[in-house]
Each structure stands twice: as structure tokens, then as C-alpha cells.
PDB file of N, CA and C in Angstrom:
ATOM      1  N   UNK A   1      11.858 -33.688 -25.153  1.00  0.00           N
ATOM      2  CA  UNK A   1      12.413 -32.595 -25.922  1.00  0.00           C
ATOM      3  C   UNK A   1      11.663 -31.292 -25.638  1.00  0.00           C
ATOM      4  N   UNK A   2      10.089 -31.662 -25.417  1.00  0.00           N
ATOM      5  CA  UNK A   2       9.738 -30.320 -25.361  1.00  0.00           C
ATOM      6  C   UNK A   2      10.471 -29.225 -24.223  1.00  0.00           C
ATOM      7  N   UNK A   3      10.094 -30.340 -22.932  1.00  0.00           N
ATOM      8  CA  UNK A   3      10.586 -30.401 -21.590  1.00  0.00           C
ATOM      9  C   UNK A   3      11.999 -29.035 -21.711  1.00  0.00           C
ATOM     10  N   UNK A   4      12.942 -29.224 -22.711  1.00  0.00           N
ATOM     11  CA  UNK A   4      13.979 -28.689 -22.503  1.00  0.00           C
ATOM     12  C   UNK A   4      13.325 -27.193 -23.122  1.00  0.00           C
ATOM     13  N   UNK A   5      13.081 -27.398 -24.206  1.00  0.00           N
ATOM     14  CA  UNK A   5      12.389 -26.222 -25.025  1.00  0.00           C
ATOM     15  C   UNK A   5      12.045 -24.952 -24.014  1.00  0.00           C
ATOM     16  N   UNK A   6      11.361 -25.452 -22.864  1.00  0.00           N
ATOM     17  CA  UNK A   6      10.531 -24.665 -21.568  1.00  0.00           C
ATOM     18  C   UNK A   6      11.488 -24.221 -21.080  1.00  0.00           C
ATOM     19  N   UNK A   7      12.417 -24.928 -20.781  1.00  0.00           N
ATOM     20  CA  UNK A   7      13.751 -24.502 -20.010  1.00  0.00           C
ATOM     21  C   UNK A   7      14.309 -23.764 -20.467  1.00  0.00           C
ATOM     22  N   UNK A   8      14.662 -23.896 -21.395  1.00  0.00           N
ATOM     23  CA  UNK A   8      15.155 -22.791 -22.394  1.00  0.00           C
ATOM     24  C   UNK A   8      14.459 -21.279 -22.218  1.00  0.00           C
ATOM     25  N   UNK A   9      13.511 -21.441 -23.023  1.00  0.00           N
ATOM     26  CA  UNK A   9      12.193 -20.045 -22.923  1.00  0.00           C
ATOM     27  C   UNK A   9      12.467 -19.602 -21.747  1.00  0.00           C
ATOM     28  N   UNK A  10      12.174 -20.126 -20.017  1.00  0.00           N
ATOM     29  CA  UNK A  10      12.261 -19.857 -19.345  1.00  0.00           C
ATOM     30  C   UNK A  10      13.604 -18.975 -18.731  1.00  0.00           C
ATOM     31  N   UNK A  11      14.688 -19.341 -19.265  1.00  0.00           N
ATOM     32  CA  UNK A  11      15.746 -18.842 -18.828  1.00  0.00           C
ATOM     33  C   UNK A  11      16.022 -17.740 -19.526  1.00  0.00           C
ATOM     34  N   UNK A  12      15.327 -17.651 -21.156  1.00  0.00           N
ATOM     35  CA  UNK A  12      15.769 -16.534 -21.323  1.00  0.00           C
ATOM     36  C   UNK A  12      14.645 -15.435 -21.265  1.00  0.00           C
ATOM     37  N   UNK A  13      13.664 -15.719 -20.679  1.00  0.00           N
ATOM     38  CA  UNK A  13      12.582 -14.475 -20.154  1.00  0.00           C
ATOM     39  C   UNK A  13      13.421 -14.337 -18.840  1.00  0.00           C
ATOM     40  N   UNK A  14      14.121 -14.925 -18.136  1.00  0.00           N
ATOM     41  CA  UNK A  14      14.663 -14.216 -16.968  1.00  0.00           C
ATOM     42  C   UNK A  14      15.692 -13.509 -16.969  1.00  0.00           C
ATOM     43  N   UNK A  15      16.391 -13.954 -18.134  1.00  0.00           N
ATOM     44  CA  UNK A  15      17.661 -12.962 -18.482  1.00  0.00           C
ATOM     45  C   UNK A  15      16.913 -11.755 -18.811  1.00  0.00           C
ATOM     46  N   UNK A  16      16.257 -11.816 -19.766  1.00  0.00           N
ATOM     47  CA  UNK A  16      15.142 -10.415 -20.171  1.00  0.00           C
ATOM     48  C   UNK A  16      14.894  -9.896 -19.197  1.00  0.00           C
ATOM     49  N   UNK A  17      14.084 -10.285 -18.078  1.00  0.00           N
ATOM     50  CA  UNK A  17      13.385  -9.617 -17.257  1.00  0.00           C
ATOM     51  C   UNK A  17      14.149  -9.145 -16.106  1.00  0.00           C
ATOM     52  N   UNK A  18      15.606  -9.721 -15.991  1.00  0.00           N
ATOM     53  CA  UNK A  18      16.907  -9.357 -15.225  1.00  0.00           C
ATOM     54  C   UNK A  18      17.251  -8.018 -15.986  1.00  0.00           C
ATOM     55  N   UNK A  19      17.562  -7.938 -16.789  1.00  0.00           N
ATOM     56  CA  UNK A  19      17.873  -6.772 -17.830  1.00  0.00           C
ATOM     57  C   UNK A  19      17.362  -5.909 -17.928  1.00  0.00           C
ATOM     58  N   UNK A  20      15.845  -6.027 -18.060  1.00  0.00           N
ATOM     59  CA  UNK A  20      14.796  -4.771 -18.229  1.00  0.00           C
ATOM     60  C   UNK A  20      14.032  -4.770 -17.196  1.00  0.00           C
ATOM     61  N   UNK A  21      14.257  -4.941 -15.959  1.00  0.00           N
ATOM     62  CA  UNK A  21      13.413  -4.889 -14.881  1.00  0.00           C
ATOM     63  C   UNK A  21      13.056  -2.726 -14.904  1.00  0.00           C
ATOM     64  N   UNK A  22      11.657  -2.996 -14.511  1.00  0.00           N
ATOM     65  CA  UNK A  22      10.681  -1.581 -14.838  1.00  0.00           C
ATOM     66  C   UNK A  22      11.164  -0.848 -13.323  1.00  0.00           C
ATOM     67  N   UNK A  23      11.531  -1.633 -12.333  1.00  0.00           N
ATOM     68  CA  UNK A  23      11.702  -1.211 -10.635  1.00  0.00           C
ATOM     69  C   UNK A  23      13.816  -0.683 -11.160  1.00  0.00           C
ATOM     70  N   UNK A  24      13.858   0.817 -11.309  1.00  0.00           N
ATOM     71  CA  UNK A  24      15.271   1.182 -11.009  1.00  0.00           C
ATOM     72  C   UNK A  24      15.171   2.084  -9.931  1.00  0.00           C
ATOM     73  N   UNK A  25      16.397   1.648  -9.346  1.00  0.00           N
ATOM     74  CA  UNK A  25      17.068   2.697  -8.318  1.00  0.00           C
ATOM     75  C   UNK A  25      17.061   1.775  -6.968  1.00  0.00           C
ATOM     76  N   UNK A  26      15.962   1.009  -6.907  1.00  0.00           N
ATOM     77  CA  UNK A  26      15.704   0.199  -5.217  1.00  0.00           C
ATOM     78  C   UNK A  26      16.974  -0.422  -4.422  1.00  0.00           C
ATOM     79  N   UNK A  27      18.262  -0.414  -5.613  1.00  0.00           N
ATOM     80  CA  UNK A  27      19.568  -1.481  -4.722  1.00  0.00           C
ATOM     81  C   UNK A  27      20.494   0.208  -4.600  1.00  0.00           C
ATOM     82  N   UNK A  28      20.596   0.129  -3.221  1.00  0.00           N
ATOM     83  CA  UNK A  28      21.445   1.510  -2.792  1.00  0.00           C
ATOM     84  C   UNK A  28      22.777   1.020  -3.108  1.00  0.00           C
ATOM     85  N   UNK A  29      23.585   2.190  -4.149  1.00  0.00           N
ATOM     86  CA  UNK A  29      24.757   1.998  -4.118  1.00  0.00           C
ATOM     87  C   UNK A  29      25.569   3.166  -3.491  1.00  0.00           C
ATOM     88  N   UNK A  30      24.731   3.867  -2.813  1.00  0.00           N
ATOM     89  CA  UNK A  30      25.702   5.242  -2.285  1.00  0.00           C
ATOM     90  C   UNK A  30      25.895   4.600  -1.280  1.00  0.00           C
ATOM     91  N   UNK A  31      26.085   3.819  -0.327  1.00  0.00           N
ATOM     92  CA  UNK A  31      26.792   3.008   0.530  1.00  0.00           C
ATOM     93  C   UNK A  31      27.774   2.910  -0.034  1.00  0.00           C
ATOM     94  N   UNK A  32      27.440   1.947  -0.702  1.00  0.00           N
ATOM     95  CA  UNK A  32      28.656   0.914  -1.733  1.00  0.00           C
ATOM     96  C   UNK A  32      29.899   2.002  -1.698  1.00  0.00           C
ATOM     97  N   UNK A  33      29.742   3.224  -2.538  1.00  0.00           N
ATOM     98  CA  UNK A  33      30.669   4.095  -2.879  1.00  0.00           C
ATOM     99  C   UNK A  33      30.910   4.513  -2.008  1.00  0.00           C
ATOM    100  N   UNK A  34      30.551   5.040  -1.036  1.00  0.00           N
ATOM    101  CA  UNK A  34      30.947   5.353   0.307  1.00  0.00           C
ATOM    102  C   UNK A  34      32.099   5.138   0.733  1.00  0.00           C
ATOM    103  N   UNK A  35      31.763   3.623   1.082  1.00  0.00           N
ATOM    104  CA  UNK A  35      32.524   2.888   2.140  1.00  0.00           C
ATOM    105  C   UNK A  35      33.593   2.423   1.400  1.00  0.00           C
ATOM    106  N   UNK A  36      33.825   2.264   0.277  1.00  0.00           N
ATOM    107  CA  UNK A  36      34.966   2.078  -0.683  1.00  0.00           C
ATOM    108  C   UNK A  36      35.936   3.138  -1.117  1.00  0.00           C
ATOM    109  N   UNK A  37      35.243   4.463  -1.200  1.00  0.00           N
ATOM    110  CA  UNK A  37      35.850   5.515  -1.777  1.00  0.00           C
ATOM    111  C   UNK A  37      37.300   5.969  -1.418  1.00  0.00           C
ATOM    112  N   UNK A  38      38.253   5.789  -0.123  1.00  0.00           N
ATOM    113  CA  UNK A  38      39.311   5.401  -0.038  1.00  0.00           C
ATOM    114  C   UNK A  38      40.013   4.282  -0.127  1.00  0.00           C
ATOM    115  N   UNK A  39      39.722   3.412  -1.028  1.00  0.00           N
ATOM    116  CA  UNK A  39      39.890   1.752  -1.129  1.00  0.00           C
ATOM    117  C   UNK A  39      41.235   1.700  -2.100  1.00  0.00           C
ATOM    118  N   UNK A  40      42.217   1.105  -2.156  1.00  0.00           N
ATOM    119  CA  UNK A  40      43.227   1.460  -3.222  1.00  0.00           C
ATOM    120  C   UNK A  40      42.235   1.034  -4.409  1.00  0.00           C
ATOM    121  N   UNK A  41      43.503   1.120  -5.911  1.00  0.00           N
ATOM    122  CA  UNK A  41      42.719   1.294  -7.191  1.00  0.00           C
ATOM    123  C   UNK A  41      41.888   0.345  -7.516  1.00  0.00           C
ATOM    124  N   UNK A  42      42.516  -0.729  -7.179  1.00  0.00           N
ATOM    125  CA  UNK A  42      42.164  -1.837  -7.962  1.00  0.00           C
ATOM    126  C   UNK A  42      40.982  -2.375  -7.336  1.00  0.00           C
ATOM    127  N   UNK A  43      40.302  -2.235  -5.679  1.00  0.00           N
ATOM    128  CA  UNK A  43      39.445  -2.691  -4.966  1.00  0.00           C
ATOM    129  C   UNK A  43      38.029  -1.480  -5.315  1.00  0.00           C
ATOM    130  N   UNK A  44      38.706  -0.460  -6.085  1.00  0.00           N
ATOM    131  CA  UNK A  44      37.626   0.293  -5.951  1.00  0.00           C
ATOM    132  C   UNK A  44      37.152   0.725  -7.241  1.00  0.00           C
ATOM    133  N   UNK A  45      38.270   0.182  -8.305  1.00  0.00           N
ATOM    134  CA  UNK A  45      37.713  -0.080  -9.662  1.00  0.00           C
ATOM    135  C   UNK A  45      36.621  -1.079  -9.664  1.00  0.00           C
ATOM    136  N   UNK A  46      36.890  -1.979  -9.013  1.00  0.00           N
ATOM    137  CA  UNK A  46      36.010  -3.279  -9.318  1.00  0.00           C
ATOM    138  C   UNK A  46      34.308  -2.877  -8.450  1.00  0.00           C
ATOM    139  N   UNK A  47      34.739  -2.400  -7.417  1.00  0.00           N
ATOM    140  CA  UNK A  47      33.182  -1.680  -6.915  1.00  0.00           C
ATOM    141  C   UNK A  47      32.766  -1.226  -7.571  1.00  0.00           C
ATOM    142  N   UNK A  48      33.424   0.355  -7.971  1.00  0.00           N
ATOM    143  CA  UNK A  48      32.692   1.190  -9.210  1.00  0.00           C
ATOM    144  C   UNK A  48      31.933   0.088 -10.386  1.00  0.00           C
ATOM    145  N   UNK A  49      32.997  -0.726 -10.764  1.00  0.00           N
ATOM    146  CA  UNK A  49      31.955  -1.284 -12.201  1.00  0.00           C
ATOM    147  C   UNK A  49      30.524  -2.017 -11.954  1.00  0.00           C
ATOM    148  N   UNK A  50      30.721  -2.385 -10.383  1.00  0.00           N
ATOM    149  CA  UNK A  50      29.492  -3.152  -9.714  1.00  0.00           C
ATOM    150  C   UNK A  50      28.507  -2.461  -9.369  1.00  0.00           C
ATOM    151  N   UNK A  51      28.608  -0.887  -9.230  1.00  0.00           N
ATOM    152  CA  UNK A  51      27.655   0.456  -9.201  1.00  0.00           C
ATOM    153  C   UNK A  51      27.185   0.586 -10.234  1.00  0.00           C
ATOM    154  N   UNK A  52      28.242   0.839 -11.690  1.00  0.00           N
ATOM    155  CA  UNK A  52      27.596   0.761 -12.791  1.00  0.00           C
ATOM    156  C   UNK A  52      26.773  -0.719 -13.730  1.00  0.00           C
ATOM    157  N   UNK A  53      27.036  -1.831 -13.145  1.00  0.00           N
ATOM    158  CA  UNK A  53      26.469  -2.863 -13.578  1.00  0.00           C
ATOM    159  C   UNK A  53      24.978  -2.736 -12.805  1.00  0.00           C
ATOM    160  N   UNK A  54      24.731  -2.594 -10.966  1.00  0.00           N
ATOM    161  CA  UNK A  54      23.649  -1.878 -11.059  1.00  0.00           C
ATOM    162  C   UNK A  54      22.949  -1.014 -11.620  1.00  0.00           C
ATOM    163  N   UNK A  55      23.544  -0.284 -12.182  1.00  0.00           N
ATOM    164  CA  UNK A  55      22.613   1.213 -12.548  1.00  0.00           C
ATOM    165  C   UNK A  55      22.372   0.686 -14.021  1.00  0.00           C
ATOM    166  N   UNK A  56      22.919  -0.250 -14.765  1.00  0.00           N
ATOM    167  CA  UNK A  56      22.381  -0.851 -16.034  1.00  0.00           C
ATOM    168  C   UNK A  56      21.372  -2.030 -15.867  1.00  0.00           C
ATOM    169  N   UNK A  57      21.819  -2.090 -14.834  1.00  0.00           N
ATOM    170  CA  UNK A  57      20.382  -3.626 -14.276  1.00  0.00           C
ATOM    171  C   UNK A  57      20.755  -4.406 -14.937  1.00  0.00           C
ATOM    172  N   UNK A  58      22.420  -4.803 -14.934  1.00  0.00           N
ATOM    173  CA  UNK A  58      23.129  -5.936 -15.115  1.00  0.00           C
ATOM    174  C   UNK A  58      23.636  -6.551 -13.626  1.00  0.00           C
ATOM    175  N   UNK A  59      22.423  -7.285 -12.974  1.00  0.00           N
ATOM    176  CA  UNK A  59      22.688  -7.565 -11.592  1.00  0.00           C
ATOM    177  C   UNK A  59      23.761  -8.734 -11.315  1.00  0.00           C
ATOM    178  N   UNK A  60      23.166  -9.767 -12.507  1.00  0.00           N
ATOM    179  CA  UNK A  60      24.170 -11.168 -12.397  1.00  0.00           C
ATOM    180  C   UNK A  60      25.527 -10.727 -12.154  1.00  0.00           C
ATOM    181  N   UNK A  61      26.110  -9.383 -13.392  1.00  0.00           N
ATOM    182  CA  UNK A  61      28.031  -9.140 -13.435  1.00  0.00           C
ATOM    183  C   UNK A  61      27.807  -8.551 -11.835  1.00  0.00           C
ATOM    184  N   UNK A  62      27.085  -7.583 -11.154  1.00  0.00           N
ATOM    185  CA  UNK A  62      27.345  -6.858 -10.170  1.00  0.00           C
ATOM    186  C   UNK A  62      27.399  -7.809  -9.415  1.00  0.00           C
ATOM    187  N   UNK A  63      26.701  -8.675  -9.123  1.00  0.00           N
ATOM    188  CA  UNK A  63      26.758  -9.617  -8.138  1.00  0.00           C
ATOM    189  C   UNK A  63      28.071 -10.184  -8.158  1.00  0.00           C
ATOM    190  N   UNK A  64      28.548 -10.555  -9.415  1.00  0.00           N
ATOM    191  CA  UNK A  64      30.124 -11.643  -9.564  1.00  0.00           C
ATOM    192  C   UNK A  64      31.188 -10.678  -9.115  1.00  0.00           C
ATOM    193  N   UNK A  65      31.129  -9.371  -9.633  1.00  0.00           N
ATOM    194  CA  UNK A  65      32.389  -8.455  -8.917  1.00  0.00           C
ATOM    195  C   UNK A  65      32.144  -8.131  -7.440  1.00  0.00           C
ATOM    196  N   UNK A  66      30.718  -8.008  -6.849  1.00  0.00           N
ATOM    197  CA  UNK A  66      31.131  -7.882  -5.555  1.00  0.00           C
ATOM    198  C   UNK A  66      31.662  -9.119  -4.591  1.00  0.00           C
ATOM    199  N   UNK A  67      31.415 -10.298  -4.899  1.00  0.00           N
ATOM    200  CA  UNK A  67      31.892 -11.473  -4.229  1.00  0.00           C
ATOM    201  C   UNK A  67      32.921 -11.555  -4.697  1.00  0.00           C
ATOM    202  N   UNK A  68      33.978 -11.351  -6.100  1.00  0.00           N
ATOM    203  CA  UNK A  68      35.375 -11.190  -6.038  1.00  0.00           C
ATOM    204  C   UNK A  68      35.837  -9.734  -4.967  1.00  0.00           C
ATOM    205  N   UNK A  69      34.993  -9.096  -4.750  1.00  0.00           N
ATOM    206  CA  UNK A  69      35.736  -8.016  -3.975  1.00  0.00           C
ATOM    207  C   UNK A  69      35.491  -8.564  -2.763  1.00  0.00           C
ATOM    208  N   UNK A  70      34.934  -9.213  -2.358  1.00  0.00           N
ATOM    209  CA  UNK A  70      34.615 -10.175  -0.894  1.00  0.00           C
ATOM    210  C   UNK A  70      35.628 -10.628  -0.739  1.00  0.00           C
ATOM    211  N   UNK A  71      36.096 -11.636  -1.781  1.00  0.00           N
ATOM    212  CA  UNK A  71      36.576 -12.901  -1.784  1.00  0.00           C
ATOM    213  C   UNK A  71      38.156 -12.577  -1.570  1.00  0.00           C
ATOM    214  N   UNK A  72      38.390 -11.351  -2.581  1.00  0.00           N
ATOM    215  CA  UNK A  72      39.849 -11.208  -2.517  1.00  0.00           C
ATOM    216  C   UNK A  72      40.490  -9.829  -1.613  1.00  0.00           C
ATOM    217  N   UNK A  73      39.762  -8.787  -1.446  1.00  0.00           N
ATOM    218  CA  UNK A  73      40.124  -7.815  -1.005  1.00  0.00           C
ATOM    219  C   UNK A  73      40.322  -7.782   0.536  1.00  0.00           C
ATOM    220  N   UNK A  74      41.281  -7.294   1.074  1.00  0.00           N
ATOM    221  CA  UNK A  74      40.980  -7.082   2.463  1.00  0.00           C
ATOM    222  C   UNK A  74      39.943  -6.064   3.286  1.00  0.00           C
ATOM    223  N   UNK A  75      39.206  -6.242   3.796  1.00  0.00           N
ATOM    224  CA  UNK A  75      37.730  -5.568   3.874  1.00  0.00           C
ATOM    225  C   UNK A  75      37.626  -5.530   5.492  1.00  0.00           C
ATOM    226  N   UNK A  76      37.142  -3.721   5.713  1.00  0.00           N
ATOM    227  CA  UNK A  76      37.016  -3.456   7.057  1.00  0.00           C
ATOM    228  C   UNK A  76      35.399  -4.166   7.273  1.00  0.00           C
ATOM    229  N   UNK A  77      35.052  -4.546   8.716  1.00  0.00           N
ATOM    230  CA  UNK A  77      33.485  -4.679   8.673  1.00  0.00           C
ATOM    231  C   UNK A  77      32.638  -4.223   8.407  1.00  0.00           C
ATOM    232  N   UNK A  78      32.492  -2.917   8.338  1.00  0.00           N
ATOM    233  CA  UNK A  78      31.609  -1.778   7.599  1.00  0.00           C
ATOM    234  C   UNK A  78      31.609  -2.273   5.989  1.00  0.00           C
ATOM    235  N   UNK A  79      32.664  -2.385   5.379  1.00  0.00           N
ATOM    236  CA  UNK A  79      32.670  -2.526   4.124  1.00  0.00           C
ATOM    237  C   UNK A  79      32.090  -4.170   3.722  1.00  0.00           C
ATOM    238  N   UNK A  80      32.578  -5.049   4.718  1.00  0.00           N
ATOM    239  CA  UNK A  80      32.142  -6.841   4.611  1.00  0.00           C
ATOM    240  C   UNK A  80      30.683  -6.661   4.777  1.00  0.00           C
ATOM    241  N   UNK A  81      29.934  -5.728   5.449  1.00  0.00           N
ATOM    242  CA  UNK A  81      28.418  -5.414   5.464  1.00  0.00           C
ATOM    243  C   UNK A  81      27.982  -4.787   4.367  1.00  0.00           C
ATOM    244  N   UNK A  82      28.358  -3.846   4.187  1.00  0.00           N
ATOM    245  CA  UNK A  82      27.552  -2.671   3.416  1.00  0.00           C
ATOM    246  C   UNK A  82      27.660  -4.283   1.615  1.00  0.00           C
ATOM    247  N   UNK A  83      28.693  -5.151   2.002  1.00  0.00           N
ATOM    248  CA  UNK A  83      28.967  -5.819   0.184  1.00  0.00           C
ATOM    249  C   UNK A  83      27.637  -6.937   0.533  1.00  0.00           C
ATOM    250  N   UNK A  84      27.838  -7.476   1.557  1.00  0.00           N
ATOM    251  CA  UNK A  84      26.581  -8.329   1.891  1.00  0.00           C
ATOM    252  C   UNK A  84      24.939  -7.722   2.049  1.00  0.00           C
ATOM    253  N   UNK A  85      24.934  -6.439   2.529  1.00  0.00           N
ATOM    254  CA  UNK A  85      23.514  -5.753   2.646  1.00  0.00           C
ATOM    255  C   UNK A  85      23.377  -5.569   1.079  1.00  0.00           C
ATOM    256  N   UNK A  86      24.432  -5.396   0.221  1.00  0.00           N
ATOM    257  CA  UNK A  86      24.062  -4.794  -1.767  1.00  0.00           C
ATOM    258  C   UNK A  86      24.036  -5.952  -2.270  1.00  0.00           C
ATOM    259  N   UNK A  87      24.088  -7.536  -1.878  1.00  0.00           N
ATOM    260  CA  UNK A  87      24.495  -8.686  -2.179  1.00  0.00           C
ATOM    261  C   UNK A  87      22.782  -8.780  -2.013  1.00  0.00           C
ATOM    262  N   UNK A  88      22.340  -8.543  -0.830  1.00  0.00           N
ATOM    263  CA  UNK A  88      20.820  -9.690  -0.532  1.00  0.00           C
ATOM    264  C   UNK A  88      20.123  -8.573  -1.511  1.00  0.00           C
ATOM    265  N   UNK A  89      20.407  -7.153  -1.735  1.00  0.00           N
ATOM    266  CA  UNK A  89      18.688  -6.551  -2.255  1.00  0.00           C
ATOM    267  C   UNK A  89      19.386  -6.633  -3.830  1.00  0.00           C
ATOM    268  N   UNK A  90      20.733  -6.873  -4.376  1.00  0.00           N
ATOM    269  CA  UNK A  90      20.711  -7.706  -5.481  1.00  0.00           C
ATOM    270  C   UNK A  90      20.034  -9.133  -5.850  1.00  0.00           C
ATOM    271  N   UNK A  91      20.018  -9.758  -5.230  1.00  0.00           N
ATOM    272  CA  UNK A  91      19.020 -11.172  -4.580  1.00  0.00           C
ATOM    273  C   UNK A  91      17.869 -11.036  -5.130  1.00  0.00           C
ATOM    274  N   UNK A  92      17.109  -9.920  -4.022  1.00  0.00           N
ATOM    275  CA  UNK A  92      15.882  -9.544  -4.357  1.00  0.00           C
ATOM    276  C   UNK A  92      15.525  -9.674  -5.355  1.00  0.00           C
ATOM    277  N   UNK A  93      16.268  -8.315  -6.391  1.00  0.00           N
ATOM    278  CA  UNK A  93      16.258  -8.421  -7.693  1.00  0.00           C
ATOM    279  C   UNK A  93      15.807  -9.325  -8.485  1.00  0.00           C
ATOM    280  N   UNK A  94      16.724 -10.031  -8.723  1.00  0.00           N
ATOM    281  CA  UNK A  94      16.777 -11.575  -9.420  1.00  0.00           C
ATOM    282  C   UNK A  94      15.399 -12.156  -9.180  1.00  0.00           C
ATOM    283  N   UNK A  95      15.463 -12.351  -7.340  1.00  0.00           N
ATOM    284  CA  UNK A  95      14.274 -13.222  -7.344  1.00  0.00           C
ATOM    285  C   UNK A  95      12.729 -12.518  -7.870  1.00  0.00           C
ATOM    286  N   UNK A  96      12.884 -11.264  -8.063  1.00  0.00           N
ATOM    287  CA  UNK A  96      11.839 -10.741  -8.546  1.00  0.00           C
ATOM    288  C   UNK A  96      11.707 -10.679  -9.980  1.00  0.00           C
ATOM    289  N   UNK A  97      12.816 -10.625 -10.534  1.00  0.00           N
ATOM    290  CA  UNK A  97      12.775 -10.850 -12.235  1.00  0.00           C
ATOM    291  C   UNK A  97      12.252 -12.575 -12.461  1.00  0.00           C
ATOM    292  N   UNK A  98      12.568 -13.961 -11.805  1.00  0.00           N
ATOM    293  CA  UNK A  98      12.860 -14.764 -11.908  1.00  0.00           C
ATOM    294  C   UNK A  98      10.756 -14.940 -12.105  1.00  0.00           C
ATOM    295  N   UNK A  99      10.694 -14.467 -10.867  1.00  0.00           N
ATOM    296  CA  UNK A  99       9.119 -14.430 -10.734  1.00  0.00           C
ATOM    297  C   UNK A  99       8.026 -13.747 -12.090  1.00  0.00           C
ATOM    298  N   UNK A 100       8.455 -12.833 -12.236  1.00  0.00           N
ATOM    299  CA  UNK A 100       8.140 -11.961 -13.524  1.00  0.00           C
ATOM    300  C   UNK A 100       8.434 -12.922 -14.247  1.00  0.00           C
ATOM    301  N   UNK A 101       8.996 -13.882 -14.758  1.00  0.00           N
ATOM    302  CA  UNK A 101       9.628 -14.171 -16.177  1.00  0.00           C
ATOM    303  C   UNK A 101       8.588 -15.577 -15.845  1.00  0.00           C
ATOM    304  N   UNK A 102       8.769 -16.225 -14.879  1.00  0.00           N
ATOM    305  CA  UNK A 102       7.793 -17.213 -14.416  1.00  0.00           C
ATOM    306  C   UNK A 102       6.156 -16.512 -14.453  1.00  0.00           C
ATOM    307  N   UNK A 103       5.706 -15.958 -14.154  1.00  0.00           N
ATOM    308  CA  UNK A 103       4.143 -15.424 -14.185  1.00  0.00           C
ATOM    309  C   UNK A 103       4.112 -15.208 -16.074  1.00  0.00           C
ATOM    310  N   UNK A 104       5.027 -14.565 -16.495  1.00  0.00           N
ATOM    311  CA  UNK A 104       4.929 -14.015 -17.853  1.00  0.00           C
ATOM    312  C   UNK A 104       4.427 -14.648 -18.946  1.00  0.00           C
ATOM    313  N   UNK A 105       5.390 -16.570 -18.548  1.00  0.00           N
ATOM    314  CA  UNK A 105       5.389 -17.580 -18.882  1.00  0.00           C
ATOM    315  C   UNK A 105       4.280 -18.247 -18.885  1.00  0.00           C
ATOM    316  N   UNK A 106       4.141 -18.579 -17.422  1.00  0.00           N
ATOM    317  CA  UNK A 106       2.696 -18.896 -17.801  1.00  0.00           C
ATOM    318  C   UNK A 106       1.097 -18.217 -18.467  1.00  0.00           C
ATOM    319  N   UNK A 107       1.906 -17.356 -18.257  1.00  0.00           N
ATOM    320  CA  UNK A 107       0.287 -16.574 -19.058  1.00  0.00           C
ATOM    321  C   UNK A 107       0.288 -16.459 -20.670  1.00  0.00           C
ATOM    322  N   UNK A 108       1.555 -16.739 -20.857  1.00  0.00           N
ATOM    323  CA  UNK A 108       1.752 -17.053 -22.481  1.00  0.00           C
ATOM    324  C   UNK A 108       1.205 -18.522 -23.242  1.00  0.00           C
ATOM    325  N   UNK A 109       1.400 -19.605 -21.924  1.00  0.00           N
ATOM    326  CA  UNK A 109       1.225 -20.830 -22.443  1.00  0.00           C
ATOM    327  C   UNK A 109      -0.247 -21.523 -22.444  1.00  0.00           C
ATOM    328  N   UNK A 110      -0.773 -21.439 -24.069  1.00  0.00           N
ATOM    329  CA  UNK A 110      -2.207 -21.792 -24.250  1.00  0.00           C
ATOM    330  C   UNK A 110      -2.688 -22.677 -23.276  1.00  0.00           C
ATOM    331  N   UNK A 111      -3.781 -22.327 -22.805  1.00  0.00           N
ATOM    332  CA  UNK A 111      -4.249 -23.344 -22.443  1.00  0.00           C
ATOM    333  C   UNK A 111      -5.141 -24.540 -23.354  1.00  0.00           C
ATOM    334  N   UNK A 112      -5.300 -25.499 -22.962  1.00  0.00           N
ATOM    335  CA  UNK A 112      -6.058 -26.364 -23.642  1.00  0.00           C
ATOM    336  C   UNK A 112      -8.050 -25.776 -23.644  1.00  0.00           C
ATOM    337  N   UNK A 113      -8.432 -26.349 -24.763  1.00  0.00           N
ATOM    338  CA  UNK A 113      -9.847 -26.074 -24.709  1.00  0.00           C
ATOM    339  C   UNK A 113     -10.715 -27.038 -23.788  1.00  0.00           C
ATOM    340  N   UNK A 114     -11.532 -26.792 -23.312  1.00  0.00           N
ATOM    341  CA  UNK A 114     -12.398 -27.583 -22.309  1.00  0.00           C
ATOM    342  C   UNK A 114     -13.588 -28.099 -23.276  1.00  0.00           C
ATOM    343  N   UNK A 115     -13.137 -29.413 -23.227  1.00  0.00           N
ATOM    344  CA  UNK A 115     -14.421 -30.275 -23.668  1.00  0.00           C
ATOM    345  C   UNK A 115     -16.127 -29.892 -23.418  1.00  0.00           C
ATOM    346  N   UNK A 116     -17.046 -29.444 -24.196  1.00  0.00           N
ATOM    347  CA  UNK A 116     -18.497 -29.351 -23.956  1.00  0.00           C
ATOM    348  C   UNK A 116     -19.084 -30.488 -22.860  1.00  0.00           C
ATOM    349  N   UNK A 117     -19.940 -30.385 -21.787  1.00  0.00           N
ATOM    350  CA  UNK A 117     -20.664 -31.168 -21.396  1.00  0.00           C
ATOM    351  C   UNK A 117     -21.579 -31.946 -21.943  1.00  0.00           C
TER     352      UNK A 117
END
């Protein structure tokens, strides 16, 4: 039972630390907008909200709308790059919150006292 307890804690210091990460600005979205900005509505609504889910350091939603814009849109190669180059330093992200929330963790969890010699 405890076992899960950790799991728990753990997941939600990473949601936290996904959310409030202190590093803004590092995932370029002036590409992003760029290369979309003549995109019909609906391919370039869904980018835009993935610019603004970056710029809130809501990476998980940005991440899910750009792989539906992968997945469904018809996409020149410039644009199949520029979604995969904002895909890996979204990655980053994560894996750097994931780490933070892991270091955080452990430095929270008492250690035991050491027996006298």
C-alpha cells in the first residue's frame, strides 16, 4: 500500500513541476507559427492552442494537439519537421520536470536515523 502512496506523490510532483517549471521560453514556437500561418482554419487553430499551451507550460495538452496535427493534417516537410523538432524540446521539458519532481522527492523522504556505534 505504501508502494502505491509513492506513486501517487510522485506523479503528482510531476504534474506540478510540468506546470510550474521556473525554465520559460526554451521550446521555440515562432517556427511553429511560421510554418503554419497559411494553414487552413482548422489546422492552424489547433497549432495556435499548442503555442498557447506552451506559453502556459501546459506541455502534456501541447504535445496531444501537435501529434493530432501530425496525425490528421496534411503536412508539407518543413511543417512534418518544424512539429517533430517542437515535439523532442517538448520531451525535454517533461523529462526535465520528471527529474525535478524525482530529486524533489527524494530529498523530502526522511531518512532513517543511524544507529550509534
Amino acid at each position: 500500500m505504501k508502494h502505491h502512496i509513492w506513486i501517487a506523490l510522485l506523479l503528482a510532483l510531476v504534474v506540478g513541476f510540468v506546470g510550474c517549471s521556473s525554465k520559460k521560453g526554451e521550446v521555440d514556437t515562432a517556427k511553429l507559427q511560421k510554418s503554419f500561418a497559411n494553414s487552413d482554419q482548422k489546422v492552424n487553430s489547433s497549432v495556435n492552442q499548442a503555442v498557447v499551451d506552451i506559453q502556459s507550460e501546459k506541455y502534456a495538452e501541447a504535445i496531444t494537439q501537435l501529434k493530432k496535427v501530425a496525425a490528421e493534417a496534411k503536412l508539407t516537410p518543413e511543417q512534418e519537421q518544424v512539429i517533430k523538432d517542437t515535439l523532442e524540446q517538448l520531451s525535454k521539458k517533461v523529462a526535465e520536470a520528471a527529474k525535478g519532481a524525482v530529486d524533489q522527492m527524494q530529498k523530502s523522504i526522511p531518512t532513517a536515523p543511524t544507529a550509534p556505534k
